[in-house]
Protein backbone atom coordinates (compact mmCIF):
# COMPACT_ATOMS: atom_id res chain seq x y z
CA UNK A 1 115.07 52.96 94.75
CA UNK A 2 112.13 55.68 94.38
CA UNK A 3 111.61 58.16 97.38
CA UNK A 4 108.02 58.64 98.10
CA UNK A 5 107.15 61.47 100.02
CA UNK A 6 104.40 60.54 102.33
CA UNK A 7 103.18 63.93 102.42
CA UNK A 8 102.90 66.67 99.79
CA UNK A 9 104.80 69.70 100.79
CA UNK A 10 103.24 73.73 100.25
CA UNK A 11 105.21 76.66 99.71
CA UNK A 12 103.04 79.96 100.67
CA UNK A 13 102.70 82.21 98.18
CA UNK A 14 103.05 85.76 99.64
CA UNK A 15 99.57 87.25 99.64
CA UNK A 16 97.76 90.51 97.66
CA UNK A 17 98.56 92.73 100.56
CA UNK A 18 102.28 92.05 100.87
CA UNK A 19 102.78 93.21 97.00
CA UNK A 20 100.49 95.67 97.49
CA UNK A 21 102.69 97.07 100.33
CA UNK A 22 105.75 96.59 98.25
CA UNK A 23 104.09 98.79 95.45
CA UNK A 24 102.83 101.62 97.66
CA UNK A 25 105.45 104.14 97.08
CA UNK A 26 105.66 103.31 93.19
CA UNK A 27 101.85 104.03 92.81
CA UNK A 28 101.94 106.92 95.19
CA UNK A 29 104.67 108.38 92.88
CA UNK A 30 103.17 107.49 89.15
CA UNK A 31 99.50 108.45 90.57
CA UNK A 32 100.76 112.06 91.46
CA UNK A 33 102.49 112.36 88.51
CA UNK A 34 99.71 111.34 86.30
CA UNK A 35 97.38 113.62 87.98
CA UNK A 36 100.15 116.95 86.99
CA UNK A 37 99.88 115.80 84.07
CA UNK A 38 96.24 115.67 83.31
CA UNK A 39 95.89 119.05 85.08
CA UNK A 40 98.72 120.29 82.82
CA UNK A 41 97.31 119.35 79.71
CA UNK A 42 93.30 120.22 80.49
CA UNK A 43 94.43 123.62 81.85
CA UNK A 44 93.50 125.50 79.12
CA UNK A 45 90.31 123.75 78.64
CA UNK A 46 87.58 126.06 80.31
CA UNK A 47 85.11 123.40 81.48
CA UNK A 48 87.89 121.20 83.43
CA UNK A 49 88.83 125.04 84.66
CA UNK A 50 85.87 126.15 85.89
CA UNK A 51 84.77 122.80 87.25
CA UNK A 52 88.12 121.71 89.23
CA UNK A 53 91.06 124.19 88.87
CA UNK A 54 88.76 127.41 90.25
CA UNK A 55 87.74 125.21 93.18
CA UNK A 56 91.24 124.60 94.30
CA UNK A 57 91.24 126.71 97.95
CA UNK A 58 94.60 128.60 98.12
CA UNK A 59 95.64 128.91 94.44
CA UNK A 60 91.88 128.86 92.69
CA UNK A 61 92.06 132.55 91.59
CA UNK A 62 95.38 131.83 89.39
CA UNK A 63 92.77 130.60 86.59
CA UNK A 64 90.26 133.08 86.79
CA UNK A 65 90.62 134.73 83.23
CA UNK A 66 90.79 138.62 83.34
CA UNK A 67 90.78 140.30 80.20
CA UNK A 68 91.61 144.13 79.94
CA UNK A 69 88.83 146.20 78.61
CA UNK A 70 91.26 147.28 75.71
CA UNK A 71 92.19 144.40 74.42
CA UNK A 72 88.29 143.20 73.29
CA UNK A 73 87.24 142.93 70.04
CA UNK A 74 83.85 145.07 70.77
């Protein structure tokens, strides 16, 4: 004999904001990092420097470039 369920059972499928709370510390993590690392590698590059790195309140004047009269070419 066949069982027939009269009724069609539903699981609930956890929702967006439960695996979004699950992944909060990962992205916290990987976005930091990612943002060293684009700092770190457009240091050098004196738009991104003068645009973001100078701005930065406590540690801005670390970037400003001071060059010794002496060592110029002219």
């Amino acid at each position: 004999m066949v069982y027939q369920a009269s009724r069609i059972a539903y699981k609930s499928a956890p929702g967006a904001l439960h695996v979004l709370k699950a992944y909060t510390p990962n992205l916290i993590f990987f976005g930091a990092a990612a943002g060293g690392l684009v700092f770190t590698l457009t240091e050098r590059v004196p738009l991104f420097r003068n645009t973001f790195l100078k701005k930065i309140p406590v540690v801005g004047d670390h970037w400003d470039v001071k060059i010794d009269p002496q060592d110029t070419y002219y």
